[in-house]
Protein backbone atom coordinates (compact mmCIF):
# COMPACT_ATOMS: atom_id res chain seq x y z
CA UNK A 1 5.66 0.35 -0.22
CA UNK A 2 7.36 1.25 -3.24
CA UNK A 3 5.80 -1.09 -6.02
CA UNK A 4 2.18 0.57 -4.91
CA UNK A 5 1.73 3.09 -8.00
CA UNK A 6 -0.91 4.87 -9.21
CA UNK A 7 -2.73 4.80 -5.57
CA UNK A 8 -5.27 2.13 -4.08
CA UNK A 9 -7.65 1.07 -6.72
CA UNK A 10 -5.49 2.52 -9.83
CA UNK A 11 -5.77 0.79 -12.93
CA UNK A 12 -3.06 2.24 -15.08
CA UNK A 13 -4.80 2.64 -17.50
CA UNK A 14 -6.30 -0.21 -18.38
CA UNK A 15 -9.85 0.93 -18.05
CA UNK A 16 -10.04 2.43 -21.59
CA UNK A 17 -9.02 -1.11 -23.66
CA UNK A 18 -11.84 -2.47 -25.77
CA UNK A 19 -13.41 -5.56 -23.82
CA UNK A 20 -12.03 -8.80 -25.15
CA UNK A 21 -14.81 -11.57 -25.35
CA UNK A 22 -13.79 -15.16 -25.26
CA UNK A 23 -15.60 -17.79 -27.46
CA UNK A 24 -16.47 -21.07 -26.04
CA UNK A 25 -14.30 -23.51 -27.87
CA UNK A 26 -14.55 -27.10 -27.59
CA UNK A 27 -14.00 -28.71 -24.32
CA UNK A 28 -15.05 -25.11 -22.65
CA UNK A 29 -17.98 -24.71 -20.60
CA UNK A 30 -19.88 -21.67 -20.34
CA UNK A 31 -18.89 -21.17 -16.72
CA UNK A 32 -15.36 -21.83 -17.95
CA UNK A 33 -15.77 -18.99 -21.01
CA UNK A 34 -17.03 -16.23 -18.59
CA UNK A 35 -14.27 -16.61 -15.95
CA UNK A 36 -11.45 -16.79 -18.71
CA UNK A 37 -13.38 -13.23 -20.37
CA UNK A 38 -13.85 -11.91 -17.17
CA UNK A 39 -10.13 -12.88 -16.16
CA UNK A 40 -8.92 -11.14 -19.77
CA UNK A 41 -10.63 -7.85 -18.65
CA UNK A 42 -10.04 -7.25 -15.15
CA UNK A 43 -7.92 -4.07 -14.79
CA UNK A 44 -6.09 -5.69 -11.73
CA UNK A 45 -5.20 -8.84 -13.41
CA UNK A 46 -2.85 -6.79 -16.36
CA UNK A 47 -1.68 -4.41 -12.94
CA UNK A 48 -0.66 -7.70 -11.34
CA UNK A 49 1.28 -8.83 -14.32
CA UNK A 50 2.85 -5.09 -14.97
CA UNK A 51 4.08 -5.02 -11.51
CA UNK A 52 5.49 -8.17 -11.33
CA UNK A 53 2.52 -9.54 -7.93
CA UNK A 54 1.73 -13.13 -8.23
CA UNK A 55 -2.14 -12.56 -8.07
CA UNK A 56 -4.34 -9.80 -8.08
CA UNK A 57 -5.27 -10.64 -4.85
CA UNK A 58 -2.10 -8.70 -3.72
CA UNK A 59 -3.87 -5.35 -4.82
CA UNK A 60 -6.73 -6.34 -2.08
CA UNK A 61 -3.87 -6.68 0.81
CA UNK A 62 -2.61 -3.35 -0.62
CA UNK A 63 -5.46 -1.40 0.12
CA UNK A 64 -6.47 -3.41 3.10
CA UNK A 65 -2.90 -2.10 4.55
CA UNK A 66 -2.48 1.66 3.06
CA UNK A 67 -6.27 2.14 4.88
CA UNK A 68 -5.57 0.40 8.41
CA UNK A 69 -1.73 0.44 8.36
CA UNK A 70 -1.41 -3.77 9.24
CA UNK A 71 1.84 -4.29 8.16
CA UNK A 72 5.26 -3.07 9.34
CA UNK A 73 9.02 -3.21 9.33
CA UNK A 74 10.22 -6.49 11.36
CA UNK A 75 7.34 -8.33 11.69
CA UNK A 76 6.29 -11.73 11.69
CA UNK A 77 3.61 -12.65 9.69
CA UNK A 78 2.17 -15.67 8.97
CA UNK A 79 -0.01 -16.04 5.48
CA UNK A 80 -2.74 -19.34 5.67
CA UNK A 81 -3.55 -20.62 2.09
CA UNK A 82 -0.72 -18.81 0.90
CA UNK A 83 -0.87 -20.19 -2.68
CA UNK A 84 0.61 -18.83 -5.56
CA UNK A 85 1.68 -16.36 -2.91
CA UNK A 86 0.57 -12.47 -3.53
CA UNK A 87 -0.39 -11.76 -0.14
CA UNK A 88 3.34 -13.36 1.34
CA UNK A 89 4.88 -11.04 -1.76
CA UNK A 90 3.07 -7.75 -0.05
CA UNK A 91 4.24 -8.33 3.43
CA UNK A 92 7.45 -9.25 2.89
CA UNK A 93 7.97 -6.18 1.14
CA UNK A 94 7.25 -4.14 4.10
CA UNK A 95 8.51 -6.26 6.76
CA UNK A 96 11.81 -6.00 5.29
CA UNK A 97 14.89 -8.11 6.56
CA UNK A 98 14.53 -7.73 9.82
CA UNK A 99 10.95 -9.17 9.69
CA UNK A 100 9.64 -13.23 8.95
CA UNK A 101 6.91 -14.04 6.69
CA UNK A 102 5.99 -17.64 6.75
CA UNK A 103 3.09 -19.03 4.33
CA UNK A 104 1.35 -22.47 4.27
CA UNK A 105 -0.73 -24.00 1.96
CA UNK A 106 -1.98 -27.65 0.91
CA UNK A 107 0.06 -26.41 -2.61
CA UNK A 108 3.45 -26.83 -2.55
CA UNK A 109 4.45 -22.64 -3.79
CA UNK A 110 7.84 -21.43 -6.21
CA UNK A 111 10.42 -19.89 -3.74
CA UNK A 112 10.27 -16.36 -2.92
CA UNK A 113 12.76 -13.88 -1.46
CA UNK A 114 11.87 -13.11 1.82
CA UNK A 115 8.99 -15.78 2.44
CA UNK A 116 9.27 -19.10 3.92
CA UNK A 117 6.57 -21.35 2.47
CA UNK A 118 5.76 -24.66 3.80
CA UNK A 119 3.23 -27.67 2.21
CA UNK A 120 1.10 -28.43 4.87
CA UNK A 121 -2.41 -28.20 6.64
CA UNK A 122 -2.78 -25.46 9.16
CA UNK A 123 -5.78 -28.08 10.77
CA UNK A 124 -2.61 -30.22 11.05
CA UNK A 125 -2.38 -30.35 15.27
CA UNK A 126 1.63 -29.83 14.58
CA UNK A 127 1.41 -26.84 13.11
CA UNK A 128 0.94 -23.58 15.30
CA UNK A 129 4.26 -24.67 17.14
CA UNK A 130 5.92 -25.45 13.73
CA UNK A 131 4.99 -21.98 12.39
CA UNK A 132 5.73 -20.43 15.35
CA UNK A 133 9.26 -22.15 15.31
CA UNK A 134 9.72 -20.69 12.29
CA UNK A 135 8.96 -17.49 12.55
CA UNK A 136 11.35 -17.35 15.71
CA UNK A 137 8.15 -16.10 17.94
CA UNK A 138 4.48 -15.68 18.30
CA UNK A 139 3.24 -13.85 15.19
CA UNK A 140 2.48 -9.83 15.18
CA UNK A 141 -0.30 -10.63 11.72
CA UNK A 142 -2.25 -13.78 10.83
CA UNK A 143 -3.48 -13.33 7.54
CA UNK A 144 -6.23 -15.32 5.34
CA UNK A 145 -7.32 -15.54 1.82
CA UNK A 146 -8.91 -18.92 2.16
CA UNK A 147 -11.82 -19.62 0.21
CA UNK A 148 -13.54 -23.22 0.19
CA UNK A 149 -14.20 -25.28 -3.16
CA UNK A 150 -17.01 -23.20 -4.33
CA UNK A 151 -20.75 -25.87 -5.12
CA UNK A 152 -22.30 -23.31 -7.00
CA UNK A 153 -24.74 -23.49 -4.18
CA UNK A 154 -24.53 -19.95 -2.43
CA UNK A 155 -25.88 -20.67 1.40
CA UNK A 156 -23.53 -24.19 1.09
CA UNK A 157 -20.52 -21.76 -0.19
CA UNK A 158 -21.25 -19.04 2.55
CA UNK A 159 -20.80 -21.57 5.13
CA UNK A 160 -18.00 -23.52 4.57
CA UNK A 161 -16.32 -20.20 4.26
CA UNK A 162 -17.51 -18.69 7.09
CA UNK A 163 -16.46 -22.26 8.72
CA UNK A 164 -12.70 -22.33 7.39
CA UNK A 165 -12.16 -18.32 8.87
CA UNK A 166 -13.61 -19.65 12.12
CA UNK A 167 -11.22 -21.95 12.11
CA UNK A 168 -8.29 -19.77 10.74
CA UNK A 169 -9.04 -17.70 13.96
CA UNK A 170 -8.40 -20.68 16.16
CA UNK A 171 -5.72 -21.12 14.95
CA UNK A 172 -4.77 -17.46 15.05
CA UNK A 173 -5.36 -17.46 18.82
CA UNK A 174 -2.85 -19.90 19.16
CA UNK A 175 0.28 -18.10 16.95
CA UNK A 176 -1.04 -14.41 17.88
CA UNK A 177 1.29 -12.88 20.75
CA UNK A 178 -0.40 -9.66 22.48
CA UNK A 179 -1.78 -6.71 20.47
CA UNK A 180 -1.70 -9.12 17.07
CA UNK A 181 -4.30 -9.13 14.33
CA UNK A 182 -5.99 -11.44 12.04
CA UNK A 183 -7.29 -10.61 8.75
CA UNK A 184 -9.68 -13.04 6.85
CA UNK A 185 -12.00 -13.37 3.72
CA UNK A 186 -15.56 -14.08 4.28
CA UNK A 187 -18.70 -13.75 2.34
CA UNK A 188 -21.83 -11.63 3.18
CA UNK A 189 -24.91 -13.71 4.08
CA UNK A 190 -25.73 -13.01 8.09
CA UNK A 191 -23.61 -15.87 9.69
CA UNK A 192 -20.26 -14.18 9.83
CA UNK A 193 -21.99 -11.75 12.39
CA UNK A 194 -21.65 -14.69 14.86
CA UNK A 195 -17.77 -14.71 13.96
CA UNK A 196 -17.38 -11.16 14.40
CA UNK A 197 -18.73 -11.75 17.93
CA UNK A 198 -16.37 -14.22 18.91
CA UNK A 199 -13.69 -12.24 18.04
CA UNK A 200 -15.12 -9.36 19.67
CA UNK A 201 -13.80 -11.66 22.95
CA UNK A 202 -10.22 -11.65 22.30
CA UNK A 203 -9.52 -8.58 20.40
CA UNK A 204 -10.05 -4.92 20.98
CA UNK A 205 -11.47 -3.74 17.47
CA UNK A 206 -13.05 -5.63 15.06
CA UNK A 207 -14.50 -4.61 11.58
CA UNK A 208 -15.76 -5.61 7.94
CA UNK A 209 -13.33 -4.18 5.01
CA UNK A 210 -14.39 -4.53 1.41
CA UNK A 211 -11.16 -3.19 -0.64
CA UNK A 212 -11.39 -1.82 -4.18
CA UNK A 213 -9.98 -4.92 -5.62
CA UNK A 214 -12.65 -6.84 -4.54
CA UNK A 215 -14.94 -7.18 -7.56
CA UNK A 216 -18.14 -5.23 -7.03
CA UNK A 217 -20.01 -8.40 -7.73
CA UNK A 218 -18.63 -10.28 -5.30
CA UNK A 219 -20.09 -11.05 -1.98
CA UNK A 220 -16.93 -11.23 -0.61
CA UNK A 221 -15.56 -9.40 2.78
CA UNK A 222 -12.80 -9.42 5.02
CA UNK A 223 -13.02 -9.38 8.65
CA UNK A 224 -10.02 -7.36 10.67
CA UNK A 225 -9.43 -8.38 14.19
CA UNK A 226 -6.92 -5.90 15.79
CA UNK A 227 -5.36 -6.04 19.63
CA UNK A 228 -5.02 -9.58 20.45
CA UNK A 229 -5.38 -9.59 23.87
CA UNK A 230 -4.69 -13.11 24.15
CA UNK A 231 -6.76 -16.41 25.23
CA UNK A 232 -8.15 -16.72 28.97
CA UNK A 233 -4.88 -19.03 30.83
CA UNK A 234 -3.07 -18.63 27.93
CA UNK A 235 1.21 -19.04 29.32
CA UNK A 236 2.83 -16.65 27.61
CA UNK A 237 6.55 -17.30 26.27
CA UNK A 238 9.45 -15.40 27.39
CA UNK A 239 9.96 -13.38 24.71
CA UNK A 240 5.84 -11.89 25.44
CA UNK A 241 7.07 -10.93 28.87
């Protein structure tokens, strides 16, 4: 991909800037002060903004990719919670033309060249055939940066998130044609052992990835799934045969 410089994990530069601390002004909370500081000095937030990405999530796709080679020219991808869109940015840069990228979200998302976004719940019981309509055929990547509403209470978190990527892989099984994969955050804590068995039942690898760009901090993981081999008495369509 040709807007990936300086290499996974790169910061341009950034690294050497004097930390910039961020008083708490009125109407601020404390919480509120140290994610606005901690937003001001992350080295992939100014790399996000230099190189034009939507998030610096994107950089975590990016590495994710350049390590287990996900993404290629002419697929279809599909991109769950796709809001404000840096993960549907990175794939449709390598998919090219001849590939489909379609992302949903609750948030209705700007355009983008290349991406076909669409405002609705992937719960919705409408929407694996609606995505798979538009992507013109059962997906090669399903792809997941979910998070829940965070409580501030960390078991509480760790499950609903470990709950929505259970049920992003549902609904993976359903869009996935043969040899497909499914990518998804979770957060350390024990219980998304139990996903990575279930998983372990329809596809032929499965792992934990923790890219660069995922802040050290951070409990948060991503589970790969690789080699859909499809659902027991699953029909396939014609274009899988």
């Amino acid at each position: 991909m040709s807007d990936r410089r300086g290499g996974a994990g790169s910061t341009g530069g950034v690294r050497g800037e004097l930390k910039q601390r961020v008083k708490t002004g009125r109407g601020r909370t404390l919480s509120q002060k140290r994610w606005l500081e901690r937003q001001l000095n992350d080295p992939y937030v100014a790399r996000a903004k230099r190189e034009g990405y939507r998030s610096r999530a994107a950089y975590k796709l990016i590495e994710i990719d350049e390590r287990y080679k996900l993404l290629k020219a002419g697929q279809r991808v599909v991109d769950l919670g796709a809001a404000p869109g840096g993960w549907s940015q990175v794939a449709a840069r390598t998919v090219g033309a001849t590939g489909r990228v379609v992302g949903i979200d609750l948030l209705e998302i700007e355009p983008m060249a290349g991406v076909d976004f669409i405002t609705l719940d992937f719960l919705d019981p409408e929407a694996p055939a609606k995505l798979t309509e538009m992507l013109g055929g059962k997906a090669d990547l399903v792809l997941s940066d979910m998070a829940a509403n965070a409580t501030g209470h960390k078991k509480t978190d760790h499950l609903r998130i470990i709950g929505l990527a259970e049920t992003a892989a549902e609904f993976a099984r359903e869009v996935l044609g043969p040899g497909g994969a499914y990518l998804a955050k979770v957060l350390q804590g024990g219980t998304e052992h139990a996903l990575l068995a279930d998983l372990k039942r329809d596809f032929a690898t499965v792992r934990h990835v923790k890219p660069a760009a995922s802040r050290a901090d951070s409990s948060e993981l991503y589970v790969l799934a690789t080699g859909y081999r499809g659902s027991p008495g699953r029909i396939s369509t014609p274009d899988e045969v």
